[in-house]
Each structure stands twice: as structure tokens, then as C-alpha cells.
C-alpha atoms as a PDB file:
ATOM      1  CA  UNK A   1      -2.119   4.314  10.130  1.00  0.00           C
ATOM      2  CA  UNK A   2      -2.978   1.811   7.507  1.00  0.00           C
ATOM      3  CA  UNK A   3      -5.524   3.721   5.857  1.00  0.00           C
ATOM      4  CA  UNK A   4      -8.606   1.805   6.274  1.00  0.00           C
ATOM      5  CA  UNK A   5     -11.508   2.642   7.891  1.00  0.00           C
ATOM      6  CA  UNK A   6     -11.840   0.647  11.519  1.00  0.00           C
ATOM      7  CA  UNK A   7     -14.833  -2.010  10.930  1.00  0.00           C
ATOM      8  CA  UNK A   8     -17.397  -0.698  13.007  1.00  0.00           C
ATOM      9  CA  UNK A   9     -18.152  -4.040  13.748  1.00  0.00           C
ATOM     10  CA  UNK A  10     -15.143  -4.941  15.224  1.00  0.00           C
ATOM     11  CA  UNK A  11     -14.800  -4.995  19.059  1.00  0.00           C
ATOM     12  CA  UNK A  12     -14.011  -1.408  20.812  1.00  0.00           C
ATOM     13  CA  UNK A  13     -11.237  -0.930  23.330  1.00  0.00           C
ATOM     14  CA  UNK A  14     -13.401  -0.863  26.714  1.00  0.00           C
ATOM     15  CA  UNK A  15     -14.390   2.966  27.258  1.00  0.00           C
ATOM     16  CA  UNK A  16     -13.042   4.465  24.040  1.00  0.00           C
ATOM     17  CA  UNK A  17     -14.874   4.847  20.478  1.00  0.00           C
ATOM     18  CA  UNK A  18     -13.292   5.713  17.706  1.00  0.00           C
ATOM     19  CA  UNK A  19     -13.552   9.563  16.991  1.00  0.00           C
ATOM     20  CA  UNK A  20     -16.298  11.016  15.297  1.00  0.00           C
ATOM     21  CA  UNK A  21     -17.609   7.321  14.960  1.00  0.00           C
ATOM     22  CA  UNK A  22     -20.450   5.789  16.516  1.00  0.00           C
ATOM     23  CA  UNK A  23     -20.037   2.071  16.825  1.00  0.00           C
ATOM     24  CA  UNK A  24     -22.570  -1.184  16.157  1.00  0.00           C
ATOM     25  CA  UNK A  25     -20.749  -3.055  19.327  1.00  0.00           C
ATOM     26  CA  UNK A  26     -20.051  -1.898  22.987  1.00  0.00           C
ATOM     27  CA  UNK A  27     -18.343  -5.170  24.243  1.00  0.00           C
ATOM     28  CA  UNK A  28     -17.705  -3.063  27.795  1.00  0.00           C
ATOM     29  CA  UNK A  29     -19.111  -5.377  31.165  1.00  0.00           C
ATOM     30  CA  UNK A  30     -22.077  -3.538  32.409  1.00  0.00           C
ATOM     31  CA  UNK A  31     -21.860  -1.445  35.336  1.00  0.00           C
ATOM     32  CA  UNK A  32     -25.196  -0.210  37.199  1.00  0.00           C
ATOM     33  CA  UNK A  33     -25.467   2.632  35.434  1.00  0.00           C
ATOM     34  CA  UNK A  34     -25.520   0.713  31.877  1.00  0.00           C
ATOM     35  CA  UNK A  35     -28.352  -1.759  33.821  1.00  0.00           C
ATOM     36  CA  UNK A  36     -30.453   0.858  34.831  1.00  0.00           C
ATOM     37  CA  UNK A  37     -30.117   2.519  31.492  1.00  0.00           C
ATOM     38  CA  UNK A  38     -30.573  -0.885  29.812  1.00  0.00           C
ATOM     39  CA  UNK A  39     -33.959  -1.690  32.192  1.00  0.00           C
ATOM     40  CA  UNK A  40     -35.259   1.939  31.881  1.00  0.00           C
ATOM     41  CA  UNK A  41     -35.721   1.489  27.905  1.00  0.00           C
ATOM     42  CA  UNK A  42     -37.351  -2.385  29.057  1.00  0.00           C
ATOM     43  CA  UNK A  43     -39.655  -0.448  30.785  1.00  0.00           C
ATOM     44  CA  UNK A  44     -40.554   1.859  28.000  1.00  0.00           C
ATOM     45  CA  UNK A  45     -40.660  -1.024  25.719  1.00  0.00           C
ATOM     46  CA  UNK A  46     -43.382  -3.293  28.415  1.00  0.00           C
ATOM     47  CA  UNK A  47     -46.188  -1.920  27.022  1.00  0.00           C
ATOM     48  CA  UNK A  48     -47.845  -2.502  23.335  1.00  0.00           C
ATOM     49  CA  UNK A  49     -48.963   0.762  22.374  1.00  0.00           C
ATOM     50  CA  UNK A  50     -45.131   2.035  22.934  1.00  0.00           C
ATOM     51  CA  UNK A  51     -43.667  -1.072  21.642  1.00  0.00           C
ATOM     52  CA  UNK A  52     -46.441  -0.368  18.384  1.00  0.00           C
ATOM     53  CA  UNK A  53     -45.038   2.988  18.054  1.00  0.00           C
ATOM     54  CA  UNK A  54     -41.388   2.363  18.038  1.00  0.00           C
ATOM     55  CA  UNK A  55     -42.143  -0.237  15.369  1.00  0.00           C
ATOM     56  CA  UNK A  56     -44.146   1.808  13.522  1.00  0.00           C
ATOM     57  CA  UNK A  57     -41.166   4.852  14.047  1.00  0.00           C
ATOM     58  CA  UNK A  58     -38.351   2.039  12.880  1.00  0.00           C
ATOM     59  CA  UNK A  59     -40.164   2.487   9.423  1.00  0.00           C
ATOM     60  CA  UNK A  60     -39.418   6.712   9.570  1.00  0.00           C
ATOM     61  CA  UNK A  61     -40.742   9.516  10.982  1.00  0.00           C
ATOM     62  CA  UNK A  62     -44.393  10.549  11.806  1.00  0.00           C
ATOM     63  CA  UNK A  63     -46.837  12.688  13.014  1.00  0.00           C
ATOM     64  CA  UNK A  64     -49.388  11.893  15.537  1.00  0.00           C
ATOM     65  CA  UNK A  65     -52.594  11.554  12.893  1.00  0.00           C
ATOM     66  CA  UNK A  66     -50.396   9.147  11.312  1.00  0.00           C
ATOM     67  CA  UNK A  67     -49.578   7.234  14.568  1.00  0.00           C
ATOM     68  CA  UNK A  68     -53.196   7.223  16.044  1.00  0.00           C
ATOM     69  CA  UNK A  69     -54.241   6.161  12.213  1.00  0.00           C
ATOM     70  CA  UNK A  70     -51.665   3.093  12.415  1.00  0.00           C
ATOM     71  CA  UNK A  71     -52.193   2.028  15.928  1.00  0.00           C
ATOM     72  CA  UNK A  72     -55.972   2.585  15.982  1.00  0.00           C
ATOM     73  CA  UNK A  73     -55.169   4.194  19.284  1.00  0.00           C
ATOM     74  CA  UNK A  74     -56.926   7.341  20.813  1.00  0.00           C
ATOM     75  CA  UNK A  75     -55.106  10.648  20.017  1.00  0.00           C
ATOM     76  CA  UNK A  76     -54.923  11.388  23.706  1.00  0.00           C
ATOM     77  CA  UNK A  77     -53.460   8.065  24.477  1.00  0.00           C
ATOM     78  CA  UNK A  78     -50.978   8.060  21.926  1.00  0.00           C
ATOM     79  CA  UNK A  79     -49.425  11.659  22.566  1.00  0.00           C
ATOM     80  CA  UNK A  80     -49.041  10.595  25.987  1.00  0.00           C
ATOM     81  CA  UNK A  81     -47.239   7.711  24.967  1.00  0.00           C
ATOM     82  CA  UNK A  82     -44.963   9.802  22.800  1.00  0.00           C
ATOM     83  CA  UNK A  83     -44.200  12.652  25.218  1.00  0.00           C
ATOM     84  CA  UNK A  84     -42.731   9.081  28.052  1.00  0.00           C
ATOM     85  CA  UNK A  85     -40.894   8.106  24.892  1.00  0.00           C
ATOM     86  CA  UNK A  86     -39.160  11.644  24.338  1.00  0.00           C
ATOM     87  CA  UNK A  87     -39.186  11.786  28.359  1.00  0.00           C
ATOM     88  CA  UNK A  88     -37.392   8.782  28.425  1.00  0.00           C
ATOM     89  CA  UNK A  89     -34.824  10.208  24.936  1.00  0.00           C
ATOM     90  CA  UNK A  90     -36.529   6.803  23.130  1.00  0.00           C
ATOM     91  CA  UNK A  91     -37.803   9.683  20.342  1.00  0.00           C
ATOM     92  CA  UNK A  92     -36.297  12.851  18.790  1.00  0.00           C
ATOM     93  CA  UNK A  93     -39.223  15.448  17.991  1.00  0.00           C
ATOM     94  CA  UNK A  94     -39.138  18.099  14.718  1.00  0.00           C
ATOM     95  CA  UNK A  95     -41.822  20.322  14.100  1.00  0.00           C
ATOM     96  CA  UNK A  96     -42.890  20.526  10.106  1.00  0.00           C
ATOM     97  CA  UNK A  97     -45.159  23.954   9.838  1.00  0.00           C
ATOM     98  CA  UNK A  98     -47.982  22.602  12.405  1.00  0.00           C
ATOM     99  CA  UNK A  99     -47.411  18.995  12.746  1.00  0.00           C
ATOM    100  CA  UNK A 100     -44.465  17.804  15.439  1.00  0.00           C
ATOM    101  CA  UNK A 101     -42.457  14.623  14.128  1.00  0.00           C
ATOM    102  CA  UNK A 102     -41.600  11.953  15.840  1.00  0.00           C
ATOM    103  CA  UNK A 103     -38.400   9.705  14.915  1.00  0.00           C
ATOM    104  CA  UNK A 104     -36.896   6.549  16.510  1.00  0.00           C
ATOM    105  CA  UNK A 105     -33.342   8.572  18.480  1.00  0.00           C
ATOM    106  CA  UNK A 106     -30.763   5.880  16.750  1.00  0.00           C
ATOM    107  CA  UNK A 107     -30.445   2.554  15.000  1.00  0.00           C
ATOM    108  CA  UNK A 108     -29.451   0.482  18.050  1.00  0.00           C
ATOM    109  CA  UNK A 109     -33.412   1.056  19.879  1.00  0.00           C
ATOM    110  CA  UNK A 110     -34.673   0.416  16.179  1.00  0.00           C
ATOM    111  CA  UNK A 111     -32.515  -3.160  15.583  1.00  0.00           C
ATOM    112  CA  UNK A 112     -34.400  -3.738  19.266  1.00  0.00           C
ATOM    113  CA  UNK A 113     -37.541  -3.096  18.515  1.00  0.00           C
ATOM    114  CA  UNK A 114     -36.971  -5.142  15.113  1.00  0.00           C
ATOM    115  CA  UNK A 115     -35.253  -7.953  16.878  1.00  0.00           C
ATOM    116  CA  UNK A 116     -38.058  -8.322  19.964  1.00  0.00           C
ATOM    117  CA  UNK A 117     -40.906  -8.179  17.545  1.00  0.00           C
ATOM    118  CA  UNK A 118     -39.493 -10.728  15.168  1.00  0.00           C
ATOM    119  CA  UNK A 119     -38.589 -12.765  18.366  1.00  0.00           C
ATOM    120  CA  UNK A 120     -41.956 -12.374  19.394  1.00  0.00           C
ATOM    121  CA  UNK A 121     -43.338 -13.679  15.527  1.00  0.00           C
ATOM    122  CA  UNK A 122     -41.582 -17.156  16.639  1.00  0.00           C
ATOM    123  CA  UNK A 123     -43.397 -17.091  20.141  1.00  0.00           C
ATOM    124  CA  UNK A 124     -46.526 -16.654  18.175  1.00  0.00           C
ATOM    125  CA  UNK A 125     -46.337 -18.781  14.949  1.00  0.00           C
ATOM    126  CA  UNK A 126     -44.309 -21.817  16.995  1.00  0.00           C
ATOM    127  CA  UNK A 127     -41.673 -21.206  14.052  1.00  0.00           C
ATOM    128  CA  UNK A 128     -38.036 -22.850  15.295  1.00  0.00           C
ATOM    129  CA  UNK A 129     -35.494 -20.835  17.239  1.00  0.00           C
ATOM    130  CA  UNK A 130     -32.214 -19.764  15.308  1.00  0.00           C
ATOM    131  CA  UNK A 131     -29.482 -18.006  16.140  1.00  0.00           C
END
């Protein structure tokens, strides 16, 4: 050992992580099960008032007031939303005295959700493509 810490960045050996750290970069050809996982959280993300809530849960946790406040959604509408999203492992749920919390599960859905909406910005404003 050399005694630095492996750059999570760096490209994993193909089926092995380092232990006890999560990496940024899976470089490993996708088998069907990695598809299907892959188009499963697509299908999550297809509609706007789950896409809305992810963004909104890339910012932090919240409670449902706060995410029918934000989204201007009904209450009923957007718990059912968040019980497919914790259905589906998108969210992580805590409960705080009454109120449950919702949270984004890790920062790989968040840089997603981040990355389509900002990709989406460009569709909308006609601003250039860039890598």
C-alpha cells in the first residue's frame, strides 16, 4: 500500500468496489439486470410531479406540507407519489415526532435529477449544447 486514498473517481475493477467505499463511477457493461434497474428509475422519473419532487428532495429532506407547498400539488396526489418513490427505493423515509421525512436515497439519483433538469433548461431556453 502506498498510503493514499483510491480516487473515487478513478475507474473500478469490473464487479469489485473498494471496501467500505462507495464509488462516483461503475465503468462495468450493463447486463439486463443493470437495464431494467436503469429503466425502472426512467420510469419513476417520466412524470413531472415525481421528477418535481426529486428536485425539490436534491435540495434536503422534507415533509409532505412542505412538498405539496412547493409543488402546488394536492396532498393526496403527492403522498401517492412519494409512497411509488419509496416503492421503487428512489426515497428513504424518517419520521420527526408526527411528520414522516422524505430524502433523495443517494447522490448518484440526485446528480440525475440535477443533470436531466439542467439538460432540460437548454431544451427550453435554446441555450448551446456542451459537454
Amino acid at each position: 500500500m502506498n498510503g493514499h486514498s483510491p480516487d473515487p473517481l478513478e475507474p473500478a475493477i469490473p464487479g469489485r468496489r473498494p471496501p467500505g467505499r462507495p464509488s462516483l463511477v461503475h465503468p462495468v457493461e450493463p447486463d439486463a439486470e443493470r437495464l431494467e434497474a436503469g429503466a425502472a428509475t426512467f420510469r419513476m422519473l417520466s412524470d413531472p410531479t415525481r421528477l418535481h419532487l426529486l428536485w425539490i428532495l436534491t435540495r434536503g429532506p422534507a415533509d409532505v406540507g412542505s412538498l405539496v407547498a412547493a409543488t402546488g400539488a394536492s396532498r393526496t396526489a403527492v403522498s401517492q407519489h412519494l409512497a411509488k418513490l419509496r416503492l421503487s427505493g428512489l426515497v428513504s423515509t424518517r419520521r420527526d415526532a408526527r411528520n414522516v421525512i422524505y430524502s433523495i436515497v443517494d447522490g448518484h439519483l440526485s446528480r440525475l435529477i440535477l443533470e436531466g433538469m439542467n439538460h432540460a433548461d437548454h431544451r427550453v431556453t435554446g441555450e448551446p449544447v456542451h459537454e
